[in-house]
Protein backbone atom coordinates (compact mmCIF):
# COMPACT_ATOMS: atom_id res chain seq x y z
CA UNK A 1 31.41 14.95 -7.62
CA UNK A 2 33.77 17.17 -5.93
CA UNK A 3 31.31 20.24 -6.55
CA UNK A 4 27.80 18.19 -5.51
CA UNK A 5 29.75 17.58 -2.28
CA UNK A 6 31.11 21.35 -1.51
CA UNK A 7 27.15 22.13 -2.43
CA UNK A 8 26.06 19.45 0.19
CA UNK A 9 28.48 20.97 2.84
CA UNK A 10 27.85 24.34 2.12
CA UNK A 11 23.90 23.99 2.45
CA UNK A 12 24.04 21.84 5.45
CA UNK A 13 26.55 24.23 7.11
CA UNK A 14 23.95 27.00 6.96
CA UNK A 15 20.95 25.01 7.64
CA UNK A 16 22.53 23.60 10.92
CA UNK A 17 24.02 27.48 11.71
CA UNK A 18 20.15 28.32 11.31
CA UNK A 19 18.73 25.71 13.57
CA UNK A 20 21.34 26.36 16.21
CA UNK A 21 20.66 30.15 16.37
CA UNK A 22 16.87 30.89 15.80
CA UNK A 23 15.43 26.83 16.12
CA UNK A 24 16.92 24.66 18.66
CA UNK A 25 15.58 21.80 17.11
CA UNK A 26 17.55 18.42 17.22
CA UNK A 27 20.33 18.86 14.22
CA UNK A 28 19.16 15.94 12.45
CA UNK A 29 15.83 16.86 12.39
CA UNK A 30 15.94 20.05 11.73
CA UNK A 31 18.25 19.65 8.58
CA UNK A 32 16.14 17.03 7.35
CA UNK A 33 13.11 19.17 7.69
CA UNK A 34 14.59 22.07 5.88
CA UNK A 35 16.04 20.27 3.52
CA UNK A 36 12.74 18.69 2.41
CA UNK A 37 11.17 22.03 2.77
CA UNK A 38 13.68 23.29 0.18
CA UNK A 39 13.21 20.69 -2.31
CA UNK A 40 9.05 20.45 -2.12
CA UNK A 41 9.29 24.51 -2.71
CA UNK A 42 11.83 24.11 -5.73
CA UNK A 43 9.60 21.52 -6.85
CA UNK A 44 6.60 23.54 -6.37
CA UNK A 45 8.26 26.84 -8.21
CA UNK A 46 8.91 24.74 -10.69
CA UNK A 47 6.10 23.34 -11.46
CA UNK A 48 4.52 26.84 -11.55
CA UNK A 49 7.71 27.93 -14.42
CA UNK A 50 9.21 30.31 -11.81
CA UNK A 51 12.78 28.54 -10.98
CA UNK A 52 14.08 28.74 -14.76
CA UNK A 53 16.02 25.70 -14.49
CA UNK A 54 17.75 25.59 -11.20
CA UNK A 55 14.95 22.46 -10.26
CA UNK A 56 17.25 20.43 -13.28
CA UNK A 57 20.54 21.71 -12.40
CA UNK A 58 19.82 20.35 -8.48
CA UNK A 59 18.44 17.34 -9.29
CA UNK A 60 21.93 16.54 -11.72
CA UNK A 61 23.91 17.63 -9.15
CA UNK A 62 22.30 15.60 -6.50
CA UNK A 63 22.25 12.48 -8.88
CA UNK A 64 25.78 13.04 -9.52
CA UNK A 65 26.77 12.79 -5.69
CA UNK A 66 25.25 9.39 -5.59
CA UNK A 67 23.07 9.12 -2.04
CA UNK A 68 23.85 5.11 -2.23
CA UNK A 69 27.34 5.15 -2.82
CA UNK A 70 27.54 8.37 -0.21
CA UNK A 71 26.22 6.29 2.60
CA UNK A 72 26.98 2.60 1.94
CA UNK A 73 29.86 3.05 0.53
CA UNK A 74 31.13 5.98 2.14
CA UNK A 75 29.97 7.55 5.42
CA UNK A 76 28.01 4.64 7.35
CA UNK A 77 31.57 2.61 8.09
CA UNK A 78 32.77 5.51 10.08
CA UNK A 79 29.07 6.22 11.61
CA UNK A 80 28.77 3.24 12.47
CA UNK A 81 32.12 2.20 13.92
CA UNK A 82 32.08 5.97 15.99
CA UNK A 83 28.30 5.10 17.29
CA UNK A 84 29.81 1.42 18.42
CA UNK A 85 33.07 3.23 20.08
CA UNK A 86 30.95 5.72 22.12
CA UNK A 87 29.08 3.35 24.03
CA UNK A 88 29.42 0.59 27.11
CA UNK A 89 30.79 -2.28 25.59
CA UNK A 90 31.08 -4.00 28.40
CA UNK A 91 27.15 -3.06 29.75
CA UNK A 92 26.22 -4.58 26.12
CA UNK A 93 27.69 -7.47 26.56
CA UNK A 94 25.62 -7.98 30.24
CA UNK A 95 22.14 -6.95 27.68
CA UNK A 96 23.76 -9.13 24.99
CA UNK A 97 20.68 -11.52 25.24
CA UNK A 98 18.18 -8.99 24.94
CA UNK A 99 20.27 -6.68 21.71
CA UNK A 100 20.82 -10.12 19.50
CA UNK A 101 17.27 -10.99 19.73
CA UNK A 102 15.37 -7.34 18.94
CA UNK A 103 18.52 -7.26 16.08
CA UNK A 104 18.04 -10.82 14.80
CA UNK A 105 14.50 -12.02 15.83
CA UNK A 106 12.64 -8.37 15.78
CA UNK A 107 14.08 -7.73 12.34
CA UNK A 108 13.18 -11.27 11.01
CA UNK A 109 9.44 -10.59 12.36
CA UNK A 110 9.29 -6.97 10.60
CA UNK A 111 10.35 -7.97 7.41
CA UNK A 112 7.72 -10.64 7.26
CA UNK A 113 4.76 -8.32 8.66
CA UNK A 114 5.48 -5.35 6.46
CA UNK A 115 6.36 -7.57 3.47
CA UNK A 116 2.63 -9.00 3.63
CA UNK A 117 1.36 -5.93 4.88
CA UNK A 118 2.75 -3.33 2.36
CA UNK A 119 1.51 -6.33 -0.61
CA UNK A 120 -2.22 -5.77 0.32
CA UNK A 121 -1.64 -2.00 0.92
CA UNK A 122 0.22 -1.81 -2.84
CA UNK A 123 -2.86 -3.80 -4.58
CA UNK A 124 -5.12 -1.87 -2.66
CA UNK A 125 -4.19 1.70 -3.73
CA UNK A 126 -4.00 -0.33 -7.69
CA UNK A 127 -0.12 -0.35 -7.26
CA UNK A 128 0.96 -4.25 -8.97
CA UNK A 129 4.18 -5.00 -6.89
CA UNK A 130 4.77 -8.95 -6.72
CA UNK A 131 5.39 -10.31 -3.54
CA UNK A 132 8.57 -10.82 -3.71
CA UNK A 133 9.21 -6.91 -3.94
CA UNK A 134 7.42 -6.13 -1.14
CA UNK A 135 9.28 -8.32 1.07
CA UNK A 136 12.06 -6.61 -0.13
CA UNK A 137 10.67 -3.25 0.71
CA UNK A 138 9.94 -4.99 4.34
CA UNK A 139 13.72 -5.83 4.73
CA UNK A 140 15.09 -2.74 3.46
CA UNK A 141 12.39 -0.61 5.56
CA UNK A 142 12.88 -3.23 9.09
CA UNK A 143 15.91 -1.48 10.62
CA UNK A 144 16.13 1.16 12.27
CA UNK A 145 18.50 3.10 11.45
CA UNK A 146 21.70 3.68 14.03
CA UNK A 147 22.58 6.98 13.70
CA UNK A 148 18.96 8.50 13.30
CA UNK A 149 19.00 6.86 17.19
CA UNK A 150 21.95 7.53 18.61
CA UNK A 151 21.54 11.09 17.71
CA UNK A 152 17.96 10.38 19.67
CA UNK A 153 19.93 9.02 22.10
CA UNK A 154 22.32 11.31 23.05
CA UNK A 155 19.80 14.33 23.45
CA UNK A 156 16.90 12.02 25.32
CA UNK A 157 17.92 10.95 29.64
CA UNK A 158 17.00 7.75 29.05
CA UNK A 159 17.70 5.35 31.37
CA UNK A 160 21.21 3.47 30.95
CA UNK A 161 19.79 0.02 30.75
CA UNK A 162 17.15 0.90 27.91
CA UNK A 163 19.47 3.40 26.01
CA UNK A 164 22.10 0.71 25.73
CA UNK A 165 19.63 -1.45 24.67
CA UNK A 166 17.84 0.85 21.72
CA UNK A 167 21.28 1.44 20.73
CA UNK A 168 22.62 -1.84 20.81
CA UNK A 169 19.82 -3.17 18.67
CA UNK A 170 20.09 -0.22 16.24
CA UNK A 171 23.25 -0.90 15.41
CA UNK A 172 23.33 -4.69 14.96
CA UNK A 173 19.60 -4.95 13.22
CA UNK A 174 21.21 -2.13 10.71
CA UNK A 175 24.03 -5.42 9.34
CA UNK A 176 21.69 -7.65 9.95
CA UNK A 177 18.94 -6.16 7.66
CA UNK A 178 21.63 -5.50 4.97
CA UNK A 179 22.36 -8.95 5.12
CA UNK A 180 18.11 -9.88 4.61
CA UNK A 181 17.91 -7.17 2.05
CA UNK A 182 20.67 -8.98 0.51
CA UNK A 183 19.18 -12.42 0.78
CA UNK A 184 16.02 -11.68 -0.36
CA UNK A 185 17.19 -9.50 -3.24
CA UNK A 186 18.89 -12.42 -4.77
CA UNK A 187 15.56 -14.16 -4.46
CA UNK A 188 13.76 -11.29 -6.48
CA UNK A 189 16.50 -11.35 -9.35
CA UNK A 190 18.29 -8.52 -8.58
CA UNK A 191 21.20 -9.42 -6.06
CA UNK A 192 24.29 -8.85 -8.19
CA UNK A 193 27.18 -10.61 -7.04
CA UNK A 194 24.85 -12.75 -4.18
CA UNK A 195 22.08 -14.36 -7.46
CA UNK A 196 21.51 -17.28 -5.78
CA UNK A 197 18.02 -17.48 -5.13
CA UNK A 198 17.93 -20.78 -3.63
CA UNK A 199 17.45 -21.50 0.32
CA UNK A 200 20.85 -23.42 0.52
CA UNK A 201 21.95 -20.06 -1.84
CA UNK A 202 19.99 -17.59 0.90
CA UNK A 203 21.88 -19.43 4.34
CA UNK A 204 25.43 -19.22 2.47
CA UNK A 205 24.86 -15.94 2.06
CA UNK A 206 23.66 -15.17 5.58
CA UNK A 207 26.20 -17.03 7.22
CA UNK A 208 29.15 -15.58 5.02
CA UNK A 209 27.72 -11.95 5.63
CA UNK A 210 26.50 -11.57 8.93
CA UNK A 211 29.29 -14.41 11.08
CA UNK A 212 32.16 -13.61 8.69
CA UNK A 213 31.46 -9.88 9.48
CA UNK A 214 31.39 -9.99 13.19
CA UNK A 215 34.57 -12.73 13.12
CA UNK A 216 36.47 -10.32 10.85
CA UNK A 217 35.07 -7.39 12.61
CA UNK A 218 36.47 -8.82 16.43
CA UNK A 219 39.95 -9.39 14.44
CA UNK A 220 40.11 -6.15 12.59
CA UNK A 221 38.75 -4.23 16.50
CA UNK A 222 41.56 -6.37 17.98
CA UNK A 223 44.76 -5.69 15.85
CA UNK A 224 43.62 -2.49 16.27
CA UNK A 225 44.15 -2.10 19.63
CA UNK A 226 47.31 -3.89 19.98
CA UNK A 227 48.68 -0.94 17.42
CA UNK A 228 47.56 1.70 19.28
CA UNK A 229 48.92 0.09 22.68
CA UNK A 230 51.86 -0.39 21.70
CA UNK A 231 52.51 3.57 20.93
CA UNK A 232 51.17 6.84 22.52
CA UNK A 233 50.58 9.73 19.83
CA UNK A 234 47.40 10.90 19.15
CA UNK A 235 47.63 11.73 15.59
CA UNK A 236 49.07 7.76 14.49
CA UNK A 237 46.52 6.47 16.51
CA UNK A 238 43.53 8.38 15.25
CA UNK A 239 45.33 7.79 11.79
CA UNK A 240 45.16 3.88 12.89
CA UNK A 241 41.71 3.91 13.98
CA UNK A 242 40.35 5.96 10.74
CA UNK A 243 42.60 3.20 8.28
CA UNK A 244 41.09 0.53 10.24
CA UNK A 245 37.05 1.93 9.94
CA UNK A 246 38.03 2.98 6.01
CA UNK A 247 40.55 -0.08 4.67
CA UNK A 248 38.80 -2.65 7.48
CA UNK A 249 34.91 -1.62 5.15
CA UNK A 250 36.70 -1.76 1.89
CA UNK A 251 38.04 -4.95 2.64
CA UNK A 252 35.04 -7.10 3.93
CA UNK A 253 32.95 -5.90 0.60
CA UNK A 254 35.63 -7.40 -1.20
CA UNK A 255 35.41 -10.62 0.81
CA UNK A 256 31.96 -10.66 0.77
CA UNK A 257 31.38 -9.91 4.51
CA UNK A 258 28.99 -7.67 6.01
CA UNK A 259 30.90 -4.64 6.50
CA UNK A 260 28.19 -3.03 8.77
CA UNK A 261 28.55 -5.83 11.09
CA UNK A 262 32.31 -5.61 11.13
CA UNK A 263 32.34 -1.75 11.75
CA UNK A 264 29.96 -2.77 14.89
CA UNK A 265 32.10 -5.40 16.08
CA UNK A 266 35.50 -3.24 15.47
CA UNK A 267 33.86 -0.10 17.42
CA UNK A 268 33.04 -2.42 20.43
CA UNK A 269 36.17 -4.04 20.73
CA UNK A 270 38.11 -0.36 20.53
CA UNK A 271 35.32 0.56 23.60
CA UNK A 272 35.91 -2.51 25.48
CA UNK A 273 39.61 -1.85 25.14
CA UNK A 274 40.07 1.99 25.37
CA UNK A 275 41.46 2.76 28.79
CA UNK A 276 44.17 0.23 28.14
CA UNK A 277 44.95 1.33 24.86
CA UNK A 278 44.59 4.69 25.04
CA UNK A 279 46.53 7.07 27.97
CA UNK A 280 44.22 9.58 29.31
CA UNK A 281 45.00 12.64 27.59
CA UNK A 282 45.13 10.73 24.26
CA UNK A 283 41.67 8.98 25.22
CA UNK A 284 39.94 12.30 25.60
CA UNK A 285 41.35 13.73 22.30
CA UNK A 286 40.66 10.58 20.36
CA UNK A 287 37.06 10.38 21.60
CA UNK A 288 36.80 14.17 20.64
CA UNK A 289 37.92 13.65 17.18
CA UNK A 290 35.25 10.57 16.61
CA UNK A 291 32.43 12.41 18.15
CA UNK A 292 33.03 15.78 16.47
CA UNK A 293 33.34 12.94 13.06
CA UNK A 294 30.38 11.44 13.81
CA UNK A 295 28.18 14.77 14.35
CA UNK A 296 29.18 16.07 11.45
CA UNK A 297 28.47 13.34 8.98
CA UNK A 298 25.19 13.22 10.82
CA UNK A 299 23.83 16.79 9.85
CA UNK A 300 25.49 15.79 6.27
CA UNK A 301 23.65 12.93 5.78
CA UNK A 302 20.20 14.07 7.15
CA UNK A 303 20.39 16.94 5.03
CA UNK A 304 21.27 15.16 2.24
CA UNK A 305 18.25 12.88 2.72
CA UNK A 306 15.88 16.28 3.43
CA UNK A 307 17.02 17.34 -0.02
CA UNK A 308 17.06 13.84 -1.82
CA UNK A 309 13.55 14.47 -2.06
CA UNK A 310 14.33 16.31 -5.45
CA UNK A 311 15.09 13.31 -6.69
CA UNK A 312 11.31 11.26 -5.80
CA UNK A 313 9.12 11.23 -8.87
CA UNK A 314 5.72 12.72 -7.13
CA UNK A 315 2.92 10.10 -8.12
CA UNK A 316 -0.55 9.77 -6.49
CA UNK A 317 -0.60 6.68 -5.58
CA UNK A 318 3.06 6.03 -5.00
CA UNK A 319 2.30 8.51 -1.91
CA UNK A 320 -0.84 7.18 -0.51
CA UNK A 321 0.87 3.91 -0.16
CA UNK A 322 3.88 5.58 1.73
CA UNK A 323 1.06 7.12 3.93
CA UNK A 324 -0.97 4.10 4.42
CA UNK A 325 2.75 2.34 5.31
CA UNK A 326 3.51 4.77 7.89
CA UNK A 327 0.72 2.83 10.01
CA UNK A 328 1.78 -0.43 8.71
CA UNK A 329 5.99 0.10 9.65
CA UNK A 330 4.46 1.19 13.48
CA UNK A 331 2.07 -1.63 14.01
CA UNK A 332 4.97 -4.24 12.92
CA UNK A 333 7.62 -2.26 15.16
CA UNK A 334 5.43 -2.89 17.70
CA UNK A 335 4.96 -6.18 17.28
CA UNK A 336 8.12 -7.26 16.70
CA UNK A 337 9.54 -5.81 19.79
CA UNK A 338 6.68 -6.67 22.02
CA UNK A 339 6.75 -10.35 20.73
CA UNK A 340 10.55 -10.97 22.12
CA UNK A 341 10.47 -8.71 24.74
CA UNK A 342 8.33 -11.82 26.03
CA UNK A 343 11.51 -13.42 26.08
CA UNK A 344 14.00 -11.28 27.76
CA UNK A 345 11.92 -8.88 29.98
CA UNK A 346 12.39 -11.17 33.35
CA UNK A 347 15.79 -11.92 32.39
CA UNK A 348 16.97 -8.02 32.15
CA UNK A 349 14.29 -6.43 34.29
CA UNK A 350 13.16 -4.53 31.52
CA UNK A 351 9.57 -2.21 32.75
CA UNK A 352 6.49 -1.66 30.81
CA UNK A 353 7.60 1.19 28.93
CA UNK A 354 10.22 -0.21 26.86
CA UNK A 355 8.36 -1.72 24.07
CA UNK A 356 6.28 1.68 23.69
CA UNK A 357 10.28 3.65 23.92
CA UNK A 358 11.59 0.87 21.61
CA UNK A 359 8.81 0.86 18.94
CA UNK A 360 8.01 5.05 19.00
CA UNK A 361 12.17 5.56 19.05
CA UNK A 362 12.78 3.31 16.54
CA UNK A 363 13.65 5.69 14.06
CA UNK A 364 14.62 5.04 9.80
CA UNK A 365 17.03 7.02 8.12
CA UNK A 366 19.95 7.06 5.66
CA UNK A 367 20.13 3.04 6.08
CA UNK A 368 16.45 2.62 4.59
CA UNK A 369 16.69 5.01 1.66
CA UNK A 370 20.19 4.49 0.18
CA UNK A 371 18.47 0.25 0.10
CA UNK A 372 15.86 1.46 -2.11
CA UNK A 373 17.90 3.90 -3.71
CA UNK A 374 20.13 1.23 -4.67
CA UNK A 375 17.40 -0.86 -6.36
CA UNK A 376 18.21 -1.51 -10.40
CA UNK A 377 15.45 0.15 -12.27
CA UNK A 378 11.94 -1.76 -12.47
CA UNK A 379 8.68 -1.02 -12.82
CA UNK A 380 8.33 -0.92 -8.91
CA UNK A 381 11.29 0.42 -8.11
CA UNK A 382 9.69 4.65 -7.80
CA UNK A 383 6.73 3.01 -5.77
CA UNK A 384 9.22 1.70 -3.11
CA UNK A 385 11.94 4.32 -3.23
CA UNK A 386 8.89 7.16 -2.42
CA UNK A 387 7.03 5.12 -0.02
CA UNK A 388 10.09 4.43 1.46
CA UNK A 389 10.58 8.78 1.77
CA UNK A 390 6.93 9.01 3.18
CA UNK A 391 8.13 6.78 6.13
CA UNK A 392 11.20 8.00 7.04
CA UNK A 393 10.13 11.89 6.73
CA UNK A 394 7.67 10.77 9.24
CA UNK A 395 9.81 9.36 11.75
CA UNK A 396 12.60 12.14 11.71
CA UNK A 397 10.19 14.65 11.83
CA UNK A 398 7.32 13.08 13.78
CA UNK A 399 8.87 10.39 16.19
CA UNK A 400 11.83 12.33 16.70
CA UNK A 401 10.01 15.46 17.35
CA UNK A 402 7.72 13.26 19.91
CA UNK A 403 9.74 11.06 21.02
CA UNK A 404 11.36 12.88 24.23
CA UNK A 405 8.03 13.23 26.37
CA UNK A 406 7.52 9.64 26.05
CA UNK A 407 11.46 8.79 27.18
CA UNK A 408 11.13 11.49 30.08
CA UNK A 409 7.45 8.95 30.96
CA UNK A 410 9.67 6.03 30.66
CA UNK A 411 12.42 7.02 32.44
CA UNK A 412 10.28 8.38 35.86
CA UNK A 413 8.04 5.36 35.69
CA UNK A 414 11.09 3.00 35.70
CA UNK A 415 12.47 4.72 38.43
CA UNK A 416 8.96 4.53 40.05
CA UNK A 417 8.73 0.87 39.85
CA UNK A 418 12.44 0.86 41.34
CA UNK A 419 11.57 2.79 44.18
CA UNK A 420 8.50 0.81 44.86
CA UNK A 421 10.03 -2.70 44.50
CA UNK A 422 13.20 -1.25 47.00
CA UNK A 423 10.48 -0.28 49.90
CA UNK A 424 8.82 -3.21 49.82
CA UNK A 425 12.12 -5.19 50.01
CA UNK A 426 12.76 -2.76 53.38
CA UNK A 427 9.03 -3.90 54.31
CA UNK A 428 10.15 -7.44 54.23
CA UNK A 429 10.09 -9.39 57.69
């Protein structure tokens, strides 16, 4: 374990040194590019006899390291919770409206359309998945993933009003499509401790993930910052806020909370709360500490997933349907932004572009592939786990690659419409 990880570090290290002094490519991007590279050429040498074994003895130590465990259960509390603490918390909660329904409602909708969707596509390319599976590969496969987009996010001038609310959304539809994954895995037979598959089974569940884990996430954010009120030393108050992200995610998986949720919560609370808890100096230092965290578990884990690809069994068909789902995970993203956008676009002032900013930026990651990952072994479970690959390779590499031009669009067009409804306000008798 302890090796696979000082392998992991070591590789992404290098790969990120590389980017920053020949590529200038976004970090996550670039390390998940490379590290995909790397694997499809060891798995190409291979193939040909000319790696003499070192294609086996990466793949073992890759499986060792556990990509599931490493981001579920290790990395994505403090991701999460350091994504939360960096942004408004008090702008969310004025876009609270419009966040809750792209996280609850949009998420619902995708799950449904790419469930049916990726059925027909399956059958079509002669792949038998039951239904059931494919609705779980549409919950697993629904949210974007948080810190794919707030990496986006940070690099992109997007307008504060829609950055909030891509990030906002990103984080919260991240618990909440745990939580359906969840749900609907119970359904399909293979939820573990959550087997009930009935509907009164399914809303226990939902309610005792997703509302315990923002209750218990708003408690664990606020004890938190009493603590660190009540003292002023940087190093026992990072030391609080990293036992509070770490003990706070151990501790709602053994309650059977939604510890994604909670992290959320906890990281919003700390941001609402900062300049009170935190004196100056110590506020700078702290926020240092998370964001130097949080950008280094970012070019881990997107390396890690650029080199997971060692560990996709390569079949024909598996890929065509990941390719063929690549069009089917954009239409529904479109649609089920553009459907509730209906909803909140007068009340927030939202423009035109943010449905084609919110569907294009809407990018899967770590989240998506440790789900599938995590699936018990079936006779679907390599057609989901590689067309699950196909699609996220292709919106690292593709949307995030793409993605700027279209925020710069958004963002002048925006201020455009601003400028235009301002004059004719001055016009006004």
């Amino acid at each position: 374990m302890l090796t696979a990880f000082a392998v992991l570090l070591t590789l992404s290290a290098l790969l990120a040194w590389a980017n920053e002094r020949w590529v200038k490519l976004p970090s996550t991007v670039a390390v998940t590019l490379a590290g995909a590279a790397a694997s499809i050429l060891l798995i190409v040498l291979d193939t040909a006899g000319w790696t003499f074994g070192v294609k086996q003895q990466a793949t073992q130590l890759w499986e060792t390291l556990d990509f599931t465990a490493f981001v579920l259960n290790g990395i994505l509390s403090l991701l999460l919770f350091a994504g939360a603490m960096s942004l408004d918390a008090e702008f969310m909660v004025r876009l609270k409206a419009g966040i809750l329904t792209f996280a609850g409602v949009s998420t619902a909708i995708s799950t449904i359309l790419i469930g049916f969707a990726s059925w027909g596509v399956f059958h079509l390319v002669g792949l038998d998945v039951p239904f059931i599976w494919a609705l779980l590969f549409g919950a697993l496969l629904s949210p974007t993933d948080p810190v794919a987009v707030l990496d986006m996010l940070k690099r992109a001038k997007v307008p504060k009003k829609i950055e909030t609310l891509i990030a906002g959304e990103s984080l919260f539809n991240d618990g909440v499509g745990v939580v359906f994954f969840i749900v609907i895995a119970a359904a399909a037979g293979v939820g573990g401790v959550h087997a009930d598959a009935s509907l009164t089974g399914a809303l226990i569940v939902f309610v005792q993930e997703a509302l315990g884990g923002i209750a218990f996430g708003f408690v664990l954010g606020w004890v938190t910052y009493l603590l660190c009120r009540s003292i002023d030393a940087v190093s026992v108050e990072i030391l609080l806020t990293l036992a509070a992200v770490i003990g706070g995610y151990v501790l709602a998986a053994e309650l059977g909370l939604s510890g994604p949720l909670a992290m959320v919560v906890a990281g919003l609370v700390m941001s609402a709360g900062k300049e009170r808890a935190f004196s100056y100096g110590t506020r700078e230092r702290i926020e240092g500490f998370w964001e130097t965290l949080d950008e280094v578990l970012n070019i881990l884990l997107f390396a890690f997933i650029g080199l997971d690809v060692l560990l996709t069994p390569i079949v024909g068909a598996n890929v065509l349907a990941g390719v063929l789902m690549i069009v089917v995970a954009l239409v529904a993203r479109f649609l089920s932004v553009a459907a509730p956008m209906a909803l909140v676009r007068r009340k927030d002032g939202y423009g035109p572009w943010t449905v084609r900013v919110l569907t294009w930026g809407g990018l899967r990651g770590g989240i998506a592939i440790s789900l599938s990952l995590g699936l018990p072994p079936s006779p679907y479970r390599t057609t989901l786990v590689t067309a699950t690959y196909v699609v996220v390779l292709f919106t690292i590499a593709v949307q995030g690659l793409t993605v700027m031009p279209l925020v710069r669009r958004a963002a002048a067009a925006e201020a455009e419409a601003a400028g235009t409804a301002d004059n004719a306000e001055v016009a006004r008798p």
